[in-house]
N, C-alpha and C. Protein backbone atom coordinates (compact mmCIF):
# COMPACT_ATOMS: atom_id res chain seq x y z
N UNK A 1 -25.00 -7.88 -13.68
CA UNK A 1 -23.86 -7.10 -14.09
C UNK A 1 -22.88 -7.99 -14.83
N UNK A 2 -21.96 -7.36 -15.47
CA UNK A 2 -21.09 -8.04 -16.19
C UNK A 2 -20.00 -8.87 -15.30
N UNK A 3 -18.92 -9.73 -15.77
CA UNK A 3 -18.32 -10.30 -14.58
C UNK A 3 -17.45 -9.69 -13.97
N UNK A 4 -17.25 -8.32 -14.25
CA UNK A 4 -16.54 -7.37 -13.45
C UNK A 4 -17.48 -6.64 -12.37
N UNK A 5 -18.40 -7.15 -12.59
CA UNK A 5 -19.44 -6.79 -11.97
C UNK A 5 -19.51 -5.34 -11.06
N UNK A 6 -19.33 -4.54 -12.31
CA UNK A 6 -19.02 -3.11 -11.48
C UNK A 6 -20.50 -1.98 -12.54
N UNK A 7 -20.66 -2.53 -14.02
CA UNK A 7 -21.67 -1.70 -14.18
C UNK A 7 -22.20 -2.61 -15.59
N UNK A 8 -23.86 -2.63 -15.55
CA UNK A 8 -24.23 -3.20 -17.05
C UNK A 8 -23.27 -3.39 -18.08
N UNK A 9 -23.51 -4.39 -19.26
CA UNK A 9 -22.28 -3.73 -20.35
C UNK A 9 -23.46 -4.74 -21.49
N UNK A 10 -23.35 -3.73 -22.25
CA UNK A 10 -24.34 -3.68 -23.64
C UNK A 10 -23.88 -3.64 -24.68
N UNK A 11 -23.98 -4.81 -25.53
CA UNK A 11 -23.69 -4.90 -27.17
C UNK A 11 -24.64 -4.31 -27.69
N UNK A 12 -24.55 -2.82 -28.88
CA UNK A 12 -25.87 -2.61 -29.61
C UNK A 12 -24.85 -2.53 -30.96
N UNK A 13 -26.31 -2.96 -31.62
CA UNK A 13 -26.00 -3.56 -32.98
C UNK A 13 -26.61 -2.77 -33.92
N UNK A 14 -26.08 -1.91 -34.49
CA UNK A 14 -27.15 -0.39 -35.42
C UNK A 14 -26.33 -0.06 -36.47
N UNK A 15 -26.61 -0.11 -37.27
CA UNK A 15 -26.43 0.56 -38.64
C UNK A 15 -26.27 2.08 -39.21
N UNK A 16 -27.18 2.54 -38.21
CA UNK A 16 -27.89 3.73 -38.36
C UNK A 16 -26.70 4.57 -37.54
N UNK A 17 -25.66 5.64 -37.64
CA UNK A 17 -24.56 6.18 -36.81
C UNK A 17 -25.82 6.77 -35.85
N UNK A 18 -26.66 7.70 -36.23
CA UNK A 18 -27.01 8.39 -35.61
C UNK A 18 -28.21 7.83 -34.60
N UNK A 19 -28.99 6.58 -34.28
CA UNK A 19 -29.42 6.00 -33.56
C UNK A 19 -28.96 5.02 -32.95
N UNK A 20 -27.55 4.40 -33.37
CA UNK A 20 -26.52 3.94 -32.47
C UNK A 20 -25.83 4.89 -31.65
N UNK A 21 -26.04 6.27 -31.67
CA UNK A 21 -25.22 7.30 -31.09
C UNK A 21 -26.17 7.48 -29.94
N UNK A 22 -27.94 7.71 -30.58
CA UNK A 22 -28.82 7.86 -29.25
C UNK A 22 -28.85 6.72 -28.63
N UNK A 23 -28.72 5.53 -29.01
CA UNK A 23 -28.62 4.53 -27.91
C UNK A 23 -27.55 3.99 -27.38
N UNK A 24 -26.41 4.57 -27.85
CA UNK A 24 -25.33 5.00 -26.60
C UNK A 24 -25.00 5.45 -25.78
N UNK A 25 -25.63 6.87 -26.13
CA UNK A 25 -25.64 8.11 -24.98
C UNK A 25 -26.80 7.90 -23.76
N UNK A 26 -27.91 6.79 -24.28
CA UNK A 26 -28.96 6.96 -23.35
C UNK A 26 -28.99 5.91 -22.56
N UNK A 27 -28.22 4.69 -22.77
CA UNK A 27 -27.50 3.63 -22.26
C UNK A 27 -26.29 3.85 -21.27
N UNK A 28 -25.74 4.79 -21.57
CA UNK A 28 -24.38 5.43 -20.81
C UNK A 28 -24.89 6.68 -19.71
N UNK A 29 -25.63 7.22 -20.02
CA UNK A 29 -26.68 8.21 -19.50
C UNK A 29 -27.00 6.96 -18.13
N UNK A 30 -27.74 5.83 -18.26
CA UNK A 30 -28.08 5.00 -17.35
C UNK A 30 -27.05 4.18 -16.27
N UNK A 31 -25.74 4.60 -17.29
CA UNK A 31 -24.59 3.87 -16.33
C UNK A 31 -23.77 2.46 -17.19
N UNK A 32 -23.86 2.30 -17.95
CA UNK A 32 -24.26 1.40 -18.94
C UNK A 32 -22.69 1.52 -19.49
N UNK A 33 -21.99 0.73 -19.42
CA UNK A 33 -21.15 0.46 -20.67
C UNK A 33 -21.49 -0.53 -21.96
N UNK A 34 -20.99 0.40 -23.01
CA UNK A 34 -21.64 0.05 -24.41
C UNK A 34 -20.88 -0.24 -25.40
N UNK A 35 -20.73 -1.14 -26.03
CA UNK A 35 -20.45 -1.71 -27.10
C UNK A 35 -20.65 -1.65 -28.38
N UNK A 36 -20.66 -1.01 -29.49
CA UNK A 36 -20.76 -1.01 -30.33
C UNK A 36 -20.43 -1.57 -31.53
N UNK A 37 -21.12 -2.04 -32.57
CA UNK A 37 -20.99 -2.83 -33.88
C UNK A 37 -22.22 -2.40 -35.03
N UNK A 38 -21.58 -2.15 -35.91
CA UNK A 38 -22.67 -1.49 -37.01
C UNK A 38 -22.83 -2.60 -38.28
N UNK A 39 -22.46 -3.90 -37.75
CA UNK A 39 -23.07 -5.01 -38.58
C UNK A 39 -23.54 -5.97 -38.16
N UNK A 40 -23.79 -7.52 -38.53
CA UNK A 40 -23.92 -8.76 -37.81
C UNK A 40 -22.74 -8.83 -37.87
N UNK A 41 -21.81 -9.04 -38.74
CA UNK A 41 -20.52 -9.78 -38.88
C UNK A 41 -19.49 -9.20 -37.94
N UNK A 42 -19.64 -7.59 -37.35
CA UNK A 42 -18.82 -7.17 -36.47
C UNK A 42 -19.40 -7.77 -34.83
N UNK A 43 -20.31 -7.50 -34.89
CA UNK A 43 -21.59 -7.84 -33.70
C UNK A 43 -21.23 -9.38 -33.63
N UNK A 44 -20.96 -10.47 -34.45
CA UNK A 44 -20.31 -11.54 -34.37
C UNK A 44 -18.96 -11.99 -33.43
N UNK A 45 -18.21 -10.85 -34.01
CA UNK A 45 -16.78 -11.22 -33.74
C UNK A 45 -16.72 -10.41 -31.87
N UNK A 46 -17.45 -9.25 -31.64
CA UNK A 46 -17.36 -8.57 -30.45
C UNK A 46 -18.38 -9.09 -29.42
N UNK A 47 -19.01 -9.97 -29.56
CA UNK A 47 -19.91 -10.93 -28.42
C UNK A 47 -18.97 -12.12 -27.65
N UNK A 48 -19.43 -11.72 -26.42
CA UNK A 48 -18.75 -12.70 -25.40
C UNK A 48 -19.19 -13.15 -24.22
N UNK A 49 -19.68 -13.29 -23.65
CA UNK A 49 -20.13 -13.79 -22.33
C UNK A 49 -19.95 -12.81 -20.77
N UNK A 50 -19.27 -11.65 -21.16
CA UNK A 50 -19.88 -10.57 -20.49
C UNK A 50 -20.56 -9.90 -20.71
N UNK A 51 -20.89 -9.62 -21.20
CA UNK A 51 -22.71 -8.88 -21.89
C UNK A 51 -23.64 -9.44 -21.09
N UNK A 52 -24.34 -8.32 -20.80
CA UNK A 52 -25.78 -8.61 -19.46
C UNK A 52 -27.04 -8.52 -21.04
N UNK A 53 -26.66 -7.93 -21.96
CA UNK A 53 -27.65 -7.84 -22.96
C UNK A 53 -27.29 -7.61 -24.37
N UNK A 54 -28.21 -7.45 -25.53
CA UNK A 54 -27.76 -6.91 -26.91
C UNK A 54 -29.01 -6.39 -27.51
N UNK A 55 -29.26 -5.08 -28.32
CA UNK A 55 -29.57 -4.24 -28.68
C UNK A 55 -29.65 -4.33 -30.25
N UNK A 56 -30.63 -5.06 -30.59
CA UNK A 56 -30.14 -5.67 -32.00
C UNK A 56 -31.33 -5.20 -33.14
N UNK A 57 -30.60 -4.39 -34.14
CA UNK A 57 -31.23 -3.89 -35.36
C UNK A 57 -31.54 -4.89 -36.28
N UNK A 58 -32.52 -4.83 -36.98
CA UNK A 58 -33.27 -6.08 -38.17
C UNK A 58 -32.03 -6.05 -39.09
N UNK A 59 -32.67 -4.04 -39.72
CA UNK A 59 -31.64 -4.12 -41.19
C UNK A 59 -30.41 -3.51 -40.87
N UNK A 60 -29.48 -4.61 -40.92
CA UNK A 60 -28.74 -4.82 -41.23
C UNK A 60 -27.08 -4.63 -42.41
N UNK A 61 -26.43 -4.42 -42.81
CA UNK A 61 -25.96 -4.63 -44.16
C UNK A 61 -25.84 -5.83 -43.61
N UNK A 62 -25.02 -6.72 -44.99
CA UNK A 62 -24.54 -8.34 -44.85
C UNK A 62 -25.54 -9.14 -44.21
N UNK A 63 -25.49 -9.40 -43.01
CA UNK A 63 -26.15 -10.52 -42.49
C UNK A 63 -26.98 -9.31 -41.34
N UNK A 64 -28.35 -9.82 -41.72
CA UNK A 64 -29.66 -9.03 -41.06
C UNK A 64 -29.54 -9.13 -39.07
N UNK A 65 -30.36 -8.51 -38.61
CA UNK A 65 -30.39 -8.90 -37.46
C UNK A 65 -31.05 -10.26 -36.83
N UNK A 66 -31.72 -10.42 -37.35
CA UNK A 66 -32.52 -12.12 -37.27
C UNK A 66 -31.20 -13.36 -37.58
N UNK A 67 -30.48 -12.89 -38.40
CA UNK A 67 -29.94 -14.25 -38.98
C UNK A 67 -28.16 -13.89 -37.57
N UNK A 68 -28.11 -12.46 -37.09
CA UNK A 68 -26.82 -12.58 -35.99
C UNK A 68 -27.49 -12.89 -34.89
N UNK A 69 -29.19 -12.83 -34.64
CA UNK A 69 -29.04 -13.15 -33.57
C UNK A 69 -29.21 -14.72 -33.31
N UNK A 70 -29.57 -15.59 -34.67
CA UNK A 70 -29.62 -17.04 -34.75
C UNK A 70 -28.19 -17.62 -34.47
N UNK A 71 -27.48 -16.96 -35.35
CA UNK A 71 -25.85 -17.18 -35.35
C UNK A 71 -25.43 -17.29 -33.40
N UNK A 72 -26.01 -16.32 -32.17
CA UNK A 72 -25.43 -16.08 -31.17
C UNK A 72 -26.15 -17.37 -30.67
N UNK A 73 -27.24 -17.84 -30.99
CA UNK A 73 -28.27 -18.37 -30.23
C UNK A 73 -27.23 -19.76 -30.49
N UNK A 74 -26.67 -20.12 -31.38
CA UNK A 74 -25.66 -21.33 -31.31
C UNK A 74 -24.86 -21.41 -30.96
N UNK A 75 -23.95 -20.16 -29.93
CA UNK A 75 -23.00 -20.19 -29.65
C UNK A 75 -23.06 -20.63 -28.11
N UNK A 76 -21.34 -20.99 -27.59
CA UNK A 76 -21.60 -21.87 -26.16
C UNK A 76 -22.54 -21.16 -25.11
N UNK A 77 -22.97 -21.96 -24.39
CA UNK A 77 -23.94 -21.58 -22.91
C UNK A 77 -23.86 -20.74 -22.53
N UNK A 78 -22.38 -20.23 -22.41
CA UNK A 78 -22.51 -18.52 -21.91
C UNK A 78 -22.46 -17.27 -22.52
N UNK A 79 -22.95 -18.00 -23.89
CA UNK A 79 -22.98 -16.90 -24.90
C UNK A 79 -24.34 -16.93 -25.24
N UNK A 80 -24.90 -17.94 -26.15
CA UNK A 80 -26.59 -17.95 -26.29
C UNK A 80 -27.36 -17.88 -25.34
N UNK A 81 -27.21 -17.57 -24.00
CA UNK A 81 -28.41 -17.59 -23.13
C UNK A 81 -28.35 -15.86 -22.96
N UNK A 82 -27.61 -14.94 -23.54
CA UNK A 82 -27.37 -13.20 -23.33
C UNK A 82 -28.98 -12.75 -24.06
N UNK A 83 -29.67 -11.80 -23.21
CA UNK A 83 -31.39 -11.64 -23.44
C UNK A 83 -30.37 -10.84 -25.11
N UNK A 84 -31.93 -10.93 -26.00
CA UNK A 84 -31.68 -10.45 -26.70
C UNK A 84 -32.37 -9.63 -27.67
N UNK A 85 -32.32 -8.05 -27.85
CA UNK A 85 -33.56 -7.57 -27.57
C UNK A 85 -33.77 -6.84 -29.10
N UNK A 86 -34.96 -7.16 -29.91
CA UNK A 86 -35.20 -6.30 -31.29
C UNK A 86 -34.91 -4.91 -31.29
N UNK A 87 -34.11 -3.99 -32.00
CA UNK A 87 -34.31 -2.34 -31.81
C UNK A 87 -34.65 -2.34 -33.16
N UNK A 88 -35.86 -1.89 -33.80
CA UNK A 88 -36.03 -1.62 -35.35
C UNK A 88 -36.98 -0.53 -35.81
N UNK A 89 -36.89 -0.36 -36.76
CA UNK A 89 -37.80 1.17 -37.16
C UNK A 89 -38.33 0.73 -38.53
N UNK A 90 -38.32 -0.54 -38.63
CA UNK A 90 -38.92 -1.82 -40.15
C UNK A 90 -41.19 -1.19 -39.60
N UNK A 91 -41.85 -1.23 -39.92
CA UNK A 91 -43.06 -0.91 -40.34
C UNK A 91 -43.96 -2.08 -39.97
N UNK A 92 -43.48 -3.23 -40.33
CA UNK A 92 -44.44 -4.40 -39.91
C UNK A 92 -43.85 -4.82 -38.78
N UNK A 93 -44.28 -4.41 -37.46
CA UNK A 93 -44.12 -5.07 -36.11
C UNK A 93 -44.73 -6.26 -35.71
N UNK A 94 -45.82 -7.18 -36.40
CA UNK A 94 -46.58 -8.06 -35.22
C UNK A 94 -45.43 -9.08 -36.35
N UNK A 95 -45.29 -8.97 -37.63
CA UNK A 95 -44.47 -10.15 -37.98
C UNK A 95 -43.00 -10.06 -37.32
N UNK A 96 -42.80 -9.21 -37.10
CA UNK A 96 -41.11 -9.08 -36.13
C UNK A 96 -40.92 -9.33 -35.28
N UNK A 97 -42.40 -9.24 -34.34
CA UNK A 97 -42.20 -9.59 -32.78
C UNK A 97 -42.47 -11.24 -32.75
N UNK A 98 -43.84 -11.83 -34.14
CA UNK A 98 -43.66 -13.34 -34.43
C UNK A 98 -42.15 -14.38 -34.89
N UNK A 99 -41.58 -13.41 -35.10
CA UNK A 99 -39.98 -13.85 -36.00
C UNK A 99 -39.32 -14.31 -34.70
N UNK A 100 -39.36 -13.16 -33.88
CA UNK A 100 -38.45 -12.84 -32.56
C UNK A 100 -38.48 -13.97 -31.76
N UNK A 101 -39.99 -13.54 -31.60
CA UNK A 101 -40.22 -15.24 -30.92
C UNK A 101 -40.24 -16.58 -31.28
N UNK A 102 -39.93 -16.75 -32.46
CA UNK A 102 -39.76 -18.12 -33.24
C UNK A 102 -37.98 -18.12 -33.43
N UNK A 103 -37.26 -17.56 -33.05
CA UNK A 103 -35.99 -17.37 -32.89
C UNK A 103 -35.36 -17.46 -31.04
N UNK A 104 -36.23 -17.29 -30.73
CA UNK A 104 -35.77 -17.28 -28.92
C UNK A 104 -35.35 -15.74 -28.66
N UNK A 105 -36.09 -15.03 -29.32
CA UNK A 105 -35.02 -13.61 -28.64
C UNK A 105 -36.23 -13.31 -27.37
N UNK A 106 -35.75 -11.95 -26.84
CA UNK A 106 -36.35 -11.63 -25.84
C UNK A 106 -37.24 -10.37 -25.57
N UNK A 107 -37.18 -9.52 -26.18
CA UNK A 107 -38.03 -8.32 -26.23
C UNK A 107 -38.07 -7.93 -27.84
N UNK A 108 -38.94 -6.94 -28.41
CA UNK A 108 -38.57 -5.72 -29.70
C UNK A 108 -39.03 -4.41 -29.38
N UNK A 109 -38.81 -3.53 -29.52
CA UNK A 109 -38.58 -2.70 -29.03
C UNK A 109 -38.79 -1.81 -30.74
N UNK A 110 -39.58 -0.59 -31.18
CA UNK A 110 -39.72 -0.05 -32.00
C UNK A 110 -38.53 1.36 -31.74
N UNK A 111 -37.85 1.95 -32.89
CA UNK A 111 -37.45 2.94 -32.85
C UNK A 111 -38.56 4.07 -32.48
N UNK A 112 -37.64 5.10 -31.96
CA UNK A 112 -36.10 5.57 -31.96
C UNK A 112 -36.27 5.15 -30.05
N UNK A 113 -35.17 4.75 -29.45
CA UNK A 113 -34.91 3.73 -28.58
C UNK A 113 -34.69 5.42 -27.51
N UNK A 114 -35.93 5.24 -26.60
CA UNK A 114 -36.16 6.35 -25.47
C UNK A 114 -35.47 5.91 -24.50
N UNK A 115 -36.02 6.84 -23.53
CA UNK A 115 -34.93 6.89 -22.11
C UNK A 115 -36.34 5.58 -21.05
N UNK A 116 -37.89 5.77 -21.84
CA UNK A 116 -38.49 4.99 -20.97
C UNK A 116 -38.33 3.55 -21.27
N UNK A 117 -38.04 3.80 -22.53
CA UNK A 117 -37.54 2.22 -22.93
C UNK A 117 -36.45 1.13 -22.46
N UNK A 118 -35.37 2.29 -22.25
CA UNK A 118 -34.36 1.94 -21.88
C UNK A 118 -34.29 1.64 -20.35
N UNK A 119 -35.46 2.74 -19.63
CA UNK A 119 -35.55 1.65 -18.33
C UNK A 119 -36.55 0.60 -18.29
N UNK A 120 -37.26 0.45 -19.02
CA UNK A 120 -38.09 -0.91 -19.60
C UNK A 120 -37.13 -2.11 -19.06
N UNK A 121 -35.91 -2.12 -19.99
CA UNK A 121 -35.01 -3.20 -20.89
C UNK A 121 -34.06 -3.02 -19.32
N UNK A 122 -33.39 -1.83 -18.98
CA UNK A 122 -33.15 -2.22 -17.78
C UNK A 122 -33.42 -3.40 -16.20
N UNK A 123 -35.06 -2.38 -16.56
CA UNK A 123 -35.57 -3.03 -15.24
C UNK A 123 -35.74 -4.77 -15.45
N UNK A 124 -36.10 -4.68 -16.58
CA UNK A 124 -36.63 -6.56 -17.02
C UNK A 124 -34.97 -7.32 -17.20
N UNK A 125 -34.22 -6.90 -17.28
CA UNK A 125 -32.59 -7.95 -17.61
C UNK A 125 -31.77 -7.33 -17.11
N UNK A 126 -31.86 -6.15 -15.98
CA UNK A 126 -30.82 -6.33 -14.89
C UNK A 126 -30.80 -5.94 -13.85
N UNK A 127 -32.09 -5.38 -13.59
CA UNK A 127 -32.16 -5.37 -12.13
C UNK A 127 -33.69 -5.81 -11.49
N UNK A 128 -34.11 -6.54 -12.26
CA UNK A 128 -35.44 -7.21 -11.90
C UNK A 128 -34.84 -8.83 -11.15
N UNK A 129 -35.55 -9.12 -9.64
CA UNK A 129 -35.02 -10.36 -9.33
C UNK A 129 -36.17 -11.04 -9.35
N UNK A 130 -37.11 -10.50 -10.14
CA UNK A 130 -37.90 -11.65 -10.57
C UNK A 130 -37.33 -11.97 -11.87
N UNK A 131 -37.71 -13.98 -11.93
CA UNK A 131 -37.48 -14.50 -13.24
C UNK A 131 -38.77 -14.44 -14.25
N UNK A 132 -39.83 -13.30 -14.86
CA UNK A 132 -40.59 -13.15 -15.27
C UNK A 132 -39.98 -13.15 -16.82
N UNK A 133 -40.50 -14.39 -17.58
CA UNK A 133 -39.94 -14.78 -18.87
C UNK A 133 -40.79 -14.28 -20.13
N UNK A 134 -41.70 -12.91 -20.02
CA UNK A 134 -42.49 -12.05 -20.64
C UNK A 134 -41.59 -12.15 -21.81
N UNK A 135 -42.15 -11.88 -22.55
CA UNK A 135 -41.47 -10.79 -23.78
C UNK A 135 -41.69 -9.71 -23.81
N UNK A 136 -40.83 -9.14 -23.93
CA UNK A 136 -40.74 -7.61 -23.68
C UNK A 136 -41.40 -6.67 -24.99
N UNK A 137 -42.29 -6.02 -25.38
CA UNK A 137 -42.30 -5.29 -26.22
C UNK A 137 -42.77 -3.69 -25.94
N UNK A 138 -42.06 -2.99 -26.55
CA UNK A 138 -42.27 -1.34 -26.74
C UNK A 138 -42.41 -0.64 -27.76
């Protein structure tokens, strides 16, 4: 949980209004407080070290999802270690999920972002007390 430690709290990073909207509602639906940013450069400035996770789109405007989530991966200890999970609807998946993992992220996840998915991403980064360091893909 976050350090208020009263309910999840989720950065998602979407471009798209209307699939940042379903993966708000289905995130919040779960209990989930959610965060929203519809760029890297906003998704930049609104990351912090309470976040249990992030929800992160490829395309992007400005700066792609690969290059904000490199940008987080340098930031202090209690910021780059936040799981960090592909949401994309891009066509070539085995090179995205190779990217992902040559970047340190933590799951990818194909659009449009379900309710089984979402307890996927749940169960594996916040309420799983196993440390099972899988990569997550859906």
């Amino acid at each position: 949980m976050n350090k208020n430690d009263d309910k999840p709290k989720v950065l998602v990073v979407e471009d798209s209004l209307i699939a940042l909207k379903m993966a708000q509602i289905t995130l919040e639906g779960k209990g989930c407080e959610v965060v929203c940013a519809t760029s890297g450069e906003e998704a930049l400035k609104k990351i912090n070290s309470s976040f249990n996770f992030v929800l992160m789109d490829i395309g992007l405007p400005g700066i792609d999802g690969f290059e904000t989530a490199k940008c987080i991966r340098q930031m202090d200890k209690d910021i780059c270690a936040i799981p960090i999970i592909v949401l994309t609807g891009h066509s070539d998946t085995q090179r995205g999920i190779e990217i992902s993992k040559e970047i340190g992220l933590d799951g990818f996840l194909s659009k449009p972002f379900t309710v089984d998915m979402c307890n996927l991403v749940l169960d594996k980064f916040i309420f799983s007390k196993n440390e099972n360091s899988d990569f997550l893909i859906a």
